[in-house]
N, C-alpha and C. Protein backbone atom coordinates (compact mmCIF):
# COMPACT_ATOMS: atom_id res chain seq x y z
N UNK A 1 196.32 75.15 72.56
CA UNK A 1 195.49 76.15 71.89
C UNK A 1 196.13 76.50 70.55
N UNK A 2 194.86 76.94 69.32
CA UNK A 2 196.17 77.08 68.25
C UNK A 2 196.47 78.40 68.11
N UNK A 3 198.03 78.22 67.64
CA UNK A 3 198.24 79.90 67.72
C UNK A 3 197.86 80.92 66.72
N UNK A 4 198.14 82.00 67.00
CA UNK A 4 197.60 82.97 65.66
C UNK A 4 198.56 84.01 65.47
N UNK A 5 198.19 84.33 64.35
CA UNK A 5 199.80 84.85 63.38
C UNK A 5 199.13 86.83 63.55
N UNK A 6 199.76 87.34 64.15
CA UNK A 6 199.40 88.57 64.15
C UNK A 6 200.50 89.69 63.36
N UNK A 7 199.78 90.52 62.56
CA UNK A 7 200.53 91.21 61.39
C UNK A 7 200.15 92.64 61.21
N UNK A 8 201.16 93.52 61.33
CA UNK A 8 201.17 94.90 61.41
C UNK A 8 201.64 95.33 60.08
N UNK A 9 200.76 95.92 59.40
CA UNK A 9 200.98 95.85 57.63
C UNK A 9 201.93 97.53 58.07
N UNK A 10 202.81 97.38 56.82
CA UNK A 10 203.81 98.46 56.48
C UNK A 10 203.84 98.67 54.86
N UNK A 11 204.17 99.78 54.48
CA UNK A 11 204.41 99.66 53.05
C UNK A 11 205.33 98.55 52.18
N UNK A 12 205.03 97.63 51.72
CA UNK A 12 206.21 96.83 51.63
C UNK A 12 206.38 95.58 52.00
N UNK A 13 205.85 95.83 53.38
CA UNK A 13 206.15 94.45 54.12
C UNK A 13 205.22 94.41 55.53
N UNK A 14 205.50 93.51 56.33
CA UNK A 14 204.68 93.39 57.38
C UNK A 14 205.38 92.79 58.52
N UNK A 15 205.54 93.06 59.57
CA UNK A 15 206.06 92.66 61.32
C UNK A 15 205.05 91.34 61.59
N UNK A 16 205.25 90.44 61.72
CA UNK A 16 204.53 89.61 61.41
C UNK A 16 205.11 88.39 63.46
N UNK A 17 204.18 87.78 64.40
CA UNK A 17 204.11 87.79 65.66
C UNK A 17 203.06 86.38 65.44
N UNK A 18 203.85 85.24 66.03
CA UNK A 18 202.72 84.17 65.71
C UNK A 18 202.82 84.13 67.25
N UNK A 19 201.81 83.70 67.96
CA UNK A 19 201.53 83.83 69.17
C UNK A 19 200.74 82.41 69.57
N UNK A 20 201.08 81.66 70.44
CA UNK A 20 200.59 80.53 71.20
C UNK A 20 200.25 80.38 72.79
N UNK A 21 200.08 79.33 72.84
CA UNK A 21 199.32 79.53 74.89
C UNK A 21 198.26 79.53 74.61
N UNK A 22 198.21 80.41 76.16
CA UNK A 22 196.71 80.87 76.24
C UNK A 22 196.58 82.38 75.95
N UNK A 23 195.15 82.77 76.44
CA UNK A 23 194.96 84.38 76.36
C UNK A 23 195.61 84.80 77.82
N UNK A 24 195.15 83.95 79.12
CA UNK A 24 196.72 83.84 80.27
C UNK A 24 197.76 84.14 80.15
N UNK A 25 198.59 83.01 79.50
CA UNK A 25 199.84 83.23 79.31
C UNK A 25 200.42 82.85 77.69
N UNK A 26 200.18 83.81 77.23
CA UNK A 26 200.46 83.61 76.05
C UNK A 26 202.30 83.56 75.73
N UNK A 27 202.40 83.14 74.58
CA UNK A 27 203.87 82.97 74.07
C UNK A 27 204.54 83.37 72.97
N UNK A 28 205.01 83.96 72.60
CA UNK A 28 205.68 84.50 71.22
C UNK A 28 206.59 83.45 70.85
N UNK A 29 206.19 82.56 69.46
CA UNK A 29 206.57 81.79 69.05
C UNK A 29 207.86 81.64 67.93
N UNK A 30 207.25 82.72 67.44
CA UNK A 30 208.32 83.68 66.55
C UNK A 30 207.75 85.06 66.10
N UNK A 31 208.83 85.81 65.60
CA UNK A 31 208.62 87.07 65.30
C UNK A 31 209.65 87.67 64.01
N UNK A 32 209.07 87.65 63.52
CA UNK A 32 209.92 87.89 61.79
C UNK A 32 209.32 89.31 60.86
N UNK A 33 210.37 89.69 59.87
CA UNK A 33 209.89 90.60 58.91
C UNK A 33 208.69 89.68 57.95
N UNK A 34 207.71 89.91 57.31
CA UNK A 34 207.57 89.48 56.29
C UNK A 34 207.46 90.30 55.40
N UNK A 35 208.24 89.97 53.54
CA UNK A 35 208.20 91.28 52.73
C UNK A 35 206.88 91.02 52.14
N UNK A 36 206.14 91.73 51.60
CA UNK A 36 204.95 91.79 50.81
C UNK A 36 205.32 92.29 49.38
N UNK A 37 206.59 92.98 49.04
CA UNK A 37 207.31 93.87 48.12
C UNK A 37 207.76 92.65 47.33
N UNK A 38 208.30 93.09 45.99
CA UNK A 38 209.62 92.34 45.51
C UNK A 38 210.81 93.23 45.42
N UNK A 39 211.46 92.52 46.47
CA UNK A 39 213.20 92.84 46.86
C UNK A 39 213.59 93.20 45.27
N UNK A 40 213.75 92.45 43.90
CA UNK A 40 213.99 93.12 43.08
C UNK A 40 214.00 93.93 42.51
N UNK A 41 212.71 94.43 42.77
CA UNK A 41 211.97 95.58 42.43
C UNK A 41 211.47 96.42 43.45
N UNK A 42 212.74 97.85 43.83
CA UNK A 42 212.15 98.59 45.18
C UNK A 42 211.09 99.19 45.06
N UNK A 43 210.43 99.46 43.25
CA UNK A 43 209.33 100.50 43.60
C UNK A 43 208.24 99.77 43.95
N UNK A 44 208.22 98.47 43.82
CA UNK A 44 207.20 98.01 44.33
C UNK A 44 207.07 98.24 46.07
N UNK A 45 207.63 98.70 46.52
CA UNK A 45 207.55 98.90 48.29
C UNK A 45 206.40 100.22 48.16
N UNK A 46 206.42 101.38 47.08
CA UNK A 46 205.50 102.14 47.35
C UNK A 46 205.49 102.19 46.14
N UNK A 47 204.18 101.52 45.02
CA UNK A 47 204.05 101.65 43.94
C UNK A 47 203.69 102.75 43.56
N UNK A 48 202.46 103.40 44.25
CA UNK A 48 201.70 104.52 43.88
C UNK A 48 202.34 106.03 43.52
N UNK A 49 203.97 105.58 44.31
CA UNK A 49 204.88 106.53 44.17
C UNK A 49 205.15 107.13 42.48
N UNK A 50 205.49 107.85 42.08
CA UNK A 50 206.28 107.57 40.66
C UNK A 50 207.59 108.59 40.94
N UNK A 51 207.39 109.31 42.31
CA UNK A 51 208.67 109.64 42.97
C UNK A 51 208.31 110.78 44.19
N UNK A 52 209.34 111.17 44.81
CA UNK A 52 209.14 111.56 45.73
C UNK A 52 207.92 112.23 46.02
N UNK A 53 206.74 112.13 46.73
CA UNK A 53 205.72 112.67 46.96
C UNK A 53 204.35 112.62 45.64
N UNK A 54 205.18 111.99 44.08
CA UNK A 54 204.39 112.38 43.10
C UNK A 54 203.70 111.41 43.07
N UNK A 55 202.18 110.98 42.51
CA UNK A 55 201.63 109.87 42.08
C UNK A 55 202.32 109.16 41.07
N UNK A 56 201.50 107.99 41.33
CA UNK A 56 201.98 107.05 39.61
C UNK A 56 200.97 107.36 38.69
N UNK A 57 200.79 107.54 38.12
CA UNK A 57 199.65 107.74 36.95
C UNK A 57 199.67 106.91 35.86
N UNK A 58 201.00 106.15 35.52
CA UNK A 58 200.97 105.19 33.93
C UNK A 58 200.13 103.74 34.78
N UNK A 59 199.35 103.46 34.36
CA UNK A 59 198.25 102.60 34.94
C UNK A 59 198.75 101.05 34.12
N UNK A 60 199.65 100.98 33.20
CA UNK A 60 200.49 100.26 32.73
C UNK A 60 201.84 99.53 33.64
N UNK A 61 202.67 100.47 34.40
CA UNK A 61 203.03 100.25 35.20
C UNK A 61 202.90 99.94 36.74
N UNK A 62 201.29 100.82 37.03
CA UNK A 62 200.62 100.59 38.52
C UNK A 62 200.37 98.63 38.24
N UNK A 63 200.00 98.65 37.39
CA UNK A 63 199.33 97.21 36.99
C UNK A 63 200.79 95.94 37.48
N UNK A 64 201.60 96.05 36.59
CA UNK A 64 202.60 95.19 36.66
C UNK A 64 203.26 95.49 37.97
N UNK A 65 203.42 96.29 38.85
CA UNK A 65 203.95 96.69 40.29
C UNK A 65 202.83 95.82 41.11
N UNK A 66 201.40 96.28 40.82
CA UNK A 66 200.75 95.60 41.67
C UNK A 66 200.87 94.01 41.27
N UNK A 67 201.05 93.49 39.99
CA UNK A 67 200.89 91.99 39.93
C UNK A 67 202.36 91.51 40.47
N UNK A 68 203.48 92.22 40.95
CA UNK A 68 204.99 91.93 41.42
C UNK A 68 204.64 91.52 42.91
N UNK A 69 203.38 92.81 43.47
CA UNK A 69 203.30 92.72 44.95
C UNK A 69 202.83 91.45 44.82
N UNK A 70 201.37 91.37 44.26
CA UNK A 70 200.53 89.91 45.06
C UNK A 70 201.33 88.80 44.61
N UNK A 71 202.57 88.37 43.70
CA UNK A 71 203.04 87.19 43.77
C UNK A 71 204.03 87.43 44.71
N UNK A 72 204.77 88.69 45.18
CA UNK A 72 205.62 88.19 46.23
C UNK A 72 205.17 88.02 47.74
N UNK A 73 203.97 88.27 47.71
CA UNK A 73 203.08 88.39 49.38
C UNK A 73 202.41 86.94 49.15
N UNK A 74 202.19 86.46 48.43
CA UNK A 74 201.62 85.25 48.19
C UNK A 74 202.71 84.24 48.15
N UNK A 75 203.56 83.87 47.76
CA UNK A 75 204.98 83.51 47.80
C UNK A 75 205.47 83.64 49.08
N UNK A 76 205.53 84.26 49.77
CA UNK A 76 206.55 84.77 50.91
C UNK A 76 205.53 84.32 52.05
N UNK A 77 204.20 84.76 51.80
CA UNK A 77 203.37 84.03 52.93
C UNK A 77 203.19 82.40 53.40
N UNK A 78 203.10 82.29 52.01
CA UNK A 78 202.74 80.76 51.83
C UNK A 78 204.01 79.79 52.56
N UNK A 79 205.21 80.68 52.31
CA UNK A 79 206.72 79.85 52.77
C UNK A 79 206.38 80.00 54.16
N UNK A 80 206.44 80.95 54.57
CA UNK A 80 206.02 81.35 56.27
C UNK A 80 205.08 80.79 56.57
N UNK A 81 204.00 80.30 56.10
CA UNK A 81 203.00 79.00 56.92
C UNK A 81 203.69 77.97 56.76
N UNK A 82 204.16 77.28 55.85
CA UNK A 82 204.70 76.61 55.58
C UNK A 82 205.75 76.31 56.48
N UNK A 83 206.64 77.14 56.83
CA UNK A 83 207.69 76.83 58.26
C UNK A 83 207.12 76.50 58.88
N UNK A 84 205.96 76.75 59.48
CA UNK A 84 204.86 77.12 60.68
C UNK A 84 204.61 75.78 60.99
N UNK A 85 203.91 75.05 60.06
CA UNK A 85 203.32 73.67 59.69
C UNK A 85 204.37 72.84 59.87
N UNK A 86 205.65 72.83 59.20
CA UNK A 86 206.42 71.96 59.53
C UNK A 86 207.30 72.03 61.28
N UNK A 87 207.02 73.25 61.58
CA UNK A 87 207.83 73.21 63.19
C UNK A 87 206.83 72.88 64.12
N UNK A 88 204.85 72.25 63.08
CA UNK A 88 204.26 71.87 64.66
C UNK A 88 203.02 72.94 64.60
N UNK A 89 203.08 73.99 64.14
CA UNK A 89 202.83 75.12 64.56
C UNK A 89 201.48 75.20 63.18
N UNK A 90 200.12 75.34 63.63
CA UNK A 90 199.38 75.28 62.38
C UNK A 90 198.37 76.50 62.83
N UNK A 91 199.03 77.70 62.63
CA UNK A 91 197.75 78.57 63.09
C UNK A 91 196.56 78.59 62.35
N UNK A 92 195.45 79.06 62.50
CA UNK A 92 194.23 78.85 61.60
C UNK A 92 193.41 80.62 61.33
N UNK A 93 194.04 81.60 62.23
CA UNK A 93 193.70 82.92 62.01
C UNK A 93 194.78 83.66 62.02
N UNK A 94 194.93 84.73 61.25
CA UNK A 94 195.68 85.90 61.45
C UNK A 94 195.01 87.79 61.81
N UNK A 95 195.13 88.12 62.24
CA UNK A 95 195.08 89.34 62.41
C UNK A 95 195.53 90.42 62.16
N UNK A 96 195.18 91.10 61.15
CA UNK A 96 195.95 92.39 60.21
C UNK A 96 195.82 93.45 60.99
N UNK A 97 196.86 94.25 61.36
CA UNK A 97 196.46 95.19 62.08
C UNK A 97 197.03 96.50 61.06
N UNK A 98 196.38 97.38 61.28
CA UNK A 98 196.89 98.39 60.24
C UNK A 98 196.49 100.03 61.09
N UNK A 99 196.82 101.52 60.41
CA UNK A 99 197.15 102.14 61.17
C UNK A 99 196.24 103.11 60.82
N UNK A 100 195.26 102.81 59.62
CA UNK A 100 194.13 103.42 59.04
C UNK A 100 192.92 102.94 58.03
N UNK A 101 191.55 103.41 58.30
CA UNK A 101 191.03 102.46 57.30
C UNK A 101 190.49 103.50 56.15
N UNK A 102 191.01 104.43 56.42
CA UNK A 102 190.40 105.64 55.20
C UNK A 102 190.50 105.90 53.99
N UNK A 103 189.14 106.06 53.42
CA UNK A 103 188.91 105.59 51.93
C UNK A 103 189.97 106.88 51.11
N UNK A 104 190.76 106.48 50.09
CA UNK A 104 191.49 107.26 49.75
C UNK A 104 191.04 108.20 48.83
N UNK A 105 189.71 107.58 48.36
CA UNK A 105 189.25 108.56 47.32
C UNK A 105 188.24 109.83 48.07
N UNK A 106 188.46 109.75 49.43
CA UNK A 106 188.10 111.11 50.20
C UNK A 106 188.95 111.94 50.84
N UNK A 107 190.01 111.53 50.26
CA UNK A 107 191.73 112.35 51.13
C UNK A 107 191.50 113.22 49.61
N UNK A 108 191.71 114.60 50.06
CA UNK A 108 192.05 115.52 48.93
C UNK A 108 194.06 116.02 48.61
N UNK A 109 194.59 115.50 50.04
CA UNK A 109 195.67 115.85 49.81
C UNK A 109 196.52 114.51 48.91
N UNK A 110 196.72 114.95 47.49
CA UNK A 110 197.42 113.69 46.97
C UNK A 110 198.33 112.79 47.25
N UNK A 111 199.24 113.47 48.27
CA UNK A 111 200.27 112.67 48.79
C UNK A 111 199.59 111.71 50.39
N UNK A 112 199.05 112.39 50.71
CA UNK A 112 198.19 111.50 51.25
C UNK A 112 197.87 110.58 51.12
N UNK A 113 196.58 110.90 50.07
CA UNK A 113 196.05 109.93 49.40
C UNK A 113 197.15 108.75 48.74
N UNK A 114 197.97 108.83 47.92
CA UNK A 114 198.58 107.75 47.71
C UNK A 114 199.60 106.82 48.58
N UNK A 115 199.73 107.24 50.12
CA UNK A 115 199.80 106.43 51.15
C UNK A 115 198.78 105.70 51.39
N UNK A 116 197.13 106.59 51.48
CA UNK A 116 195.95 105.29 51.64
C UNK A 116 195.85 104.00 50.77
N UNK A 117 196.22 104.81 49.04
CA UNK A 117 196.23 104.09 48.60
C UNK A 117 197.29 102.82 48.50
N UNK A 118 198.10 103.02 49.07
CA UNK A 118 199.76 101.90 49.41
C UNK A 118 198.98 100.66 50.40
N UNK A 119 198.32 101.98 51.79
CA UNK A 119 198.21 101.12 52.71
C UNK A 119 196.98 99.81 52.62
N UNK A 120 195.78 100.58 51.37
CA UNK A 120 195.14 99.45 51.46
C UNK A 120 195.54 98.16 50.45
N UNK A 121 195.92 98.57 49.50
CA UNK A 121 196.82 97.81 48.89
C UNK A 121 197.60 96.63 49.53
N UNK A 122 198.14 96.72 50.37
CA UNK A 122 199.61 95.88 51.17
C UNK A 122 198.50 95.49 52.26
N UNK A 123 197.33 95.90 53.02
CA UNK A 123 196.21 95.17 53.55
C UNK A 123 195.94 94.46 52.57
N UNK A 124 195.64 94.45 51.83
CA UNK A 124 194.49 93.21 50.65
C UNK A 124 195.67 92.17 50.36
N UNK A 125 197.12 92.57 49.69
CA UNK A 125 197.76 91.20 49.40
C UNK A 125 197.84 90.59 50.75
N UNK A 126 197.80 90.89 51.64
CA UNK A 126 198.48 90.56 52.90
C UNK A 126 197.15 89.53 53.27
N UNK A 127 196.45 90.11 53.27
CA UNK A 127 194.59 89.18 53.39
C UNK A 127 194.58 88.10 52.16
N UNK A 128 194.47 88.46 51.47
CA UNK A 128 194.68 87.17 50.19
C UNK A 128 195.62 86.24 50.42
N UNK A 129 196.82 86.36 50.96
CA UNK A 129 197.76 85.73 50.33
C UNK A 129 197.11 84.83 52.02
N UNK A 130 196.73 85.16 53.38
CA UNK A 130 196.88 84.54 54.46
C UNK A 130 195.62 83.46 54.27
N UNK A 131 194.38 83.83 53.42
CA UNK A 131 193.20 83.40 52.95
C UNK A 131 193.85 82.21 52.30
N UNK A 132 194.59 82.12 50.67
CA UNK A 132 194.67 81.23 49.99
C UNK A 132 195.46 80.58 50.98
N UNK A 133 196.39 80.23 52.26
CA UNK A 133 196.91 79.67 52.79
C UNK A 133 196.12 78.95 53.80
N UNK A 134 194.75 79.02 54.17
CA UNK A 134 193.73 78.38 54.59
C UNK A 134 193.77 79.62 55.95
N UNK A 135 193.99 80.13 56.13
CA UNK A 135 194.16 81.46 57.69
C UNK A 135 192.09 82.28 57.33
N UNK A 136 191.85 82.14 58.83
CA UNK A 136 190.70 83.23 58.46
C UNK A 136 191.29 84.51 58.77
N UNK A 137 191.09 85.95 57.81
CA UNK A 137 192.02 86.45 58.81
C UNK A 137 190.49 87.43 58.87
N UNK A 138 191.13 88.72 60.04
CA UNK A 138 190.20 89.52 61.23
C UNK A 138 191.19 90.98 60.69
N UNK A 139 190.79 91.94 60.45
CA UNK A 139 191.70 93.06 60.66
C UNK A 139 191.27 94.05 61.76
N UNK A 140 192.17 94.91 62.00
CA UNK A 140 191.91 95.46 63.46
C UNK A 140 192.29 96.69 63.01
N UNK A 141 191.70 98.34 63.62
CA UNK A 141 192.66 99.19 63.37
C UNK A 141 193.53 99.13 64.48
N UNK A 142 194.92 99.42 64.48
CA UNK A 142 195.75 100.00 65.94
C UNK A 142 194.98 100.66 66.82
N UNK A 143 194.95 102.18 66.47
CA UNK A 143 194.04 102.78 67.80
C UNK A 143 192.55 102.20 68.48
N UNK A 144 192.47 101.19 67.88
CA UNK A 144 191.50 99.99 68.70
C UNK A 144 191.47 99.10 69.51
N UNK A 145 193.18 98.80 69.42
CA UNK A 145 193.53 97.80 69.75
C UNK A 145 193.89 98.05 71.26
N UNK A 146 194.18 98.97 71.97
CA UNK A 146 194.24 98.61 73.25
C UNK A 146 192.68 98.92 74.16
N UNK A 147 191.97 99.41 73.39
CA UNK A 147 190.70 99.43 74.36
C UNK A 147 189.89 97.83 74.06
N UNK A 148 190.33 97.25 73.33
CA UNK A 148 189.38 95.87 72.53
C UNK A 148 190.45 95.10 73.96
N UNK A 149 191.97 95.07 73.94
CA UNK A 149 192.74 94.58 75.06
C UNK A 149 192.40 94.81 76.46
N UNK A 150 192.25 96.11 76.57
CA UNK A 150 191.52 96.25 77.99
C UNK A 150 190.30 95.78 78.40
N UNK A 151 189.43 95.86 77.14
CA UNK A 151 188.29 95.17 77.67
C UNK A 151 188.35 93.53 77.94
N UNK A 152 188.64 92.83 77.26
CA UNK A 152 188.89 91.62 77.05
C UNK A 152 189.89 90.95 78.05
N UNK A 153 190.73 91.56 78.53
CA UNK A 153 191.85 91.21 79.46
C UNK A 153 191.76 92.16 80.59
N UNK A 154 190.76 93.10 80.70
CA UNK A 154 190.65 93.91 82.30
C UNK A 154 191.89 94.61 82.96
N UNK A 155 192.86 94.90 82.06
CA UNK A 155 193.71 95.70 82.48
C UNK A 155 194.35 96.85 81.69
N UNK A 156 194.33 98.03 82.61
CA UNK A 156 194.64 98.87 82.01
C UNK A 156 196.03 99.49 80.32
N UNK A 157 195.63 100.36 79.60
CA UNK A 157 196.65 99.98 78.35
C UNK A 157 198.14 99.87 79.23
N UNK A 158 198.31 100.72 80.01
CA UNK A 158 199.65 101.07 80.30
C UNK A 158 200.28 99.61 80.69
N UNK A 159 199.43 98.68 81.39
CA UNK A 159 199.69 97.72 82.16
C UNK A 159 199.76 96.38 81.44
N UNK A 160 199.43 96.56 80.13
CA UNK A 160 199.31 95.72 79.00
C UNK A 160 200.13 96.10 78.10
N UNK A 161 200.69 97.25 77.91
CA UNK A 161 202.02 97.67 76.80
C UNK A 161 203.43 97.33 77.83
N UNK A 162 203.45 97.35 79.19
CA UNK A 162 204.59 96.59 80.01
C UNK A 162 204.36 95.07 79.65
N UNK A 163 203.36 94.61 79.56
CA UNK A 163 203.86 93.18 79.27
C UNK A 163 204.09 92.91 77.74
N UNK A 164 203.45 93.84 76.97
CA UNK A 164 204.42 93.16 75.73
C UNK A 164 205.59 93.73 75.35
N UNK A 165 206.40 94.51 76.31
CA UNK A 165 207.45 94.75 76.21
C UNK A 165 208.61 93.75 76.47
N UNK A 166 208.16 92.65 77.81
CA UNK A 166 208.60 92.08 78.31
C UNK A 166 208.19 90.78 77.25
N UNK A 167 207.47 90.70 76.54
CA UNK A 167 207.39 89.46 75.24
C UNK A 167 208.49 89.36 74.66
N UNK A 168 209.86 90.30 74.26
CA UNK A 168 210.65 90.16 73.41
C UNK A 168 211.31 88.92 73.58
N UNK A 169 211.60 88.11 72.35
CA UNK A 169 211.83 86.74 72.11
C UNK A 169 213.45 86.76 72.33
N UNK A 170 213.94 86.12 72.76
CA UNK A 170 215.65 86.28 72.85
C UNK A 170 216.33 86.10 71.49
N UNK A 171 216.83 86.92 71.18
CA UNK A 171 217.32 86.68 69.28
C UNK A 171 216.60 86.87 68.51
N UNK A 172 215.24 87.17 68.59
CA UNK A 172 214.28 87.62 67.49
C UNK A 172 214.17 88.80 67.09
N UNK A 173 215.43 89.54 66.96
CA UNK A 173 215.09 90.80 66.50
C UNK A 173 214.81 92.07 66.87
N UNK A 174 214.39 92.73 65.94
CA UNK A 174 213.44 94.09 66.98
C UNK A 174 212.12 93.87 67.61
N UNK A 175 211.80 94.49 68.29
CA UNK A 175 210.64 94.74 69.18
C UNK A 175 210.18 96.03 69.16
N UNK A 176 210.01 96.22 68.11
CA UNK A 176 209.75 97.58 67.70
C UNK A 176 208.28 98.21 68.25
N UNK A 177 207.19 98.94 68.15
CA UNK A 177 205.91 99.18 68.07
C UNK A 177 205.15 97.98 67.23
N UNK A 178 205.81 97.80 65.56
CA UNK A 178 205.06 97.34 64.66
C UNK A 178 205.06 95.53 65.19
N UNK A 179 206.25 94.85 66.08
CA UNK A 179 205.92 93.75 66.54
C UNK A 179 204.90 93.91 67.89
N UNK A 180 205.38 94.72 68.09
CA UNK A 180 203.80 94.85 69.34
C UNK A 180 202.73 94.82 69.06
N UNK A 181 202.07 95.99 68.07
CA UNK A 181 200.92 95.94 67.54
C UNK A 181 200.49 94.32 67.07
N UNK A 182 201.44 93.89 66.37
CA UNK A 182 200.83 92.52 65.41
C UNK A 182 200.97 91.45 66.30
N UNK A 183 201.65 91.60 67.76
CA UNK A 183 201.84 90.48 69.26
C UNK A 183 200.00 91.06 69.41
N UNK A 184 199.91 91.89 70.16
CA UNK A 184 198.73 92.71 71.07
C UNK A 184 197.16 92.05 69.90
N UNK A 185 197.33 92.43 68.05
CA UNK A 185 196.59 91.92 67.74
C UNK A 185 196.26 90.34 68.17
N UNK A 186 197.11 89.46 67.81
CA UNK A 186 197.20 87.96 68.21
C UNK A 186 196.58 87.82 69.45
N UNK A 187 197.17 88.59 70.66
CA UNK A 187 196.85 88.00 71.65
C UNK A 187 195.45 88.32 72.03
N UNK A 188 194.75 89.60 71.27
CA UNK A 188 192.87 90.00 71.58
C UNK A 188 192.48 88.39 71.01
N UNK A 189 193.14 88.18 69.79
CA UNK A 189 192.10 87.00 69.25
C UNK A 189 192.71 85.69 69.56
N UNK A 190 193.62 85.73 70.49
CA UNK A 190 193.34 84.38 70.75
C UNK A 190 192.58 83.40 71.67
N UNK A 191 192.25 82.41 71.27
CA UNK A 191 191.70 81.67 71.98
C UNK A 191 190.33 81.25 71.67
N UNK A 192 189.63 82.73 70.50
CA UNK A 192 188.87 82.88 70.03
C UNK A 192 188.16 81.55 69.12
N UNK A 193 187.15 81.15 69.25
CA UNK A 193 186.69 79.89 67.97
C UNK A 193 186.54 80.35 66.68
């Protein structure tokens, strides 16, 4: 079956869960950071920032932060299929999972708002960059994701967050929430045509 790359967007970067098998018995193939940011450049992790809590407002600099993100999410993705392909491994979907879909220009609280605005941001390079790599991708919100699991797999959340606890890969890292979420996305859509 082919596997699918499931991805829990963060400011910055993304928990990123390629998943193979079946929807049975599925497998965690690997499980890695991916950055979406440029490491050179930290403000690109939260552009919208221009510092603690404040907006960015020079639209001069939003510009060149955002053109830093999409070449390093595009770059960094492309290498990560690229491993993928050469170890065998050719997924053909990914699944963005993210933790909100709310339009930012209806958040009145500014600091707010320029988290929506981060988060959809680091969704879109994250979608582009999996697109130009030939990936269809699917986004999911989180708080969806275990009733879309229960339905689809007939077992209760509690009984489905014990088994992807028990997914952790030996040496792969953390197993944090954000690799769960982007495992749990993978595994709703796999198998899927």
């Amino acid at each position: 079956m082919t596997p699918v790359l499931g991805a829990r967007i963060k400011s910055g970067w993304a928990a990123t869960v390629l998943l193979g098998g079946t929807p049975d018995r599925p497998v965690v193939l690997d499980s890695r950071r991916l950055e979406l940011s440029d490491p050179e450049e930290p403000a690109t992790v939260q552009p919208h920032h221009a510092g603690s809590g404040t907006p960015q407002r020079d639209a001069r600099v939003l510009r060149s932060l955002i053109g830093l993100i999409e070449r390093s999410a595009h770059g960094n993705a492309t290498r990560l299929l690229g491993e993928y392909r050469d170890s065998g491994w050719a997924p053909t979907r990914a699944v963005i999972v993210v933790t909100s879909d709310a339009d930012p220009d209806r958040i009145t609280n500014p600091h707010i708002q320029i988290h929506a605005m981060e988060g959809q941001l680091f969704r879109r390079v994250a979608g582009e960059a999996f697109t130009a790599a030939g990936l269809t991708c699917i986004t999911m919100l989180e708080r969806d994701l275990a009733a879309r699991a229960t339905h689809r797999f007939g077992k209760p959340a509690p009984e489905l967050l014990a088994e992807l606890r028990a997914w952790r890969p030996v040496g792969a890292g953390p197993w944090r929430l954000e690799q769960k979420m982007a495992a749990l996305g993978a595994w709703v859509s796999l198998g899927d045509s």
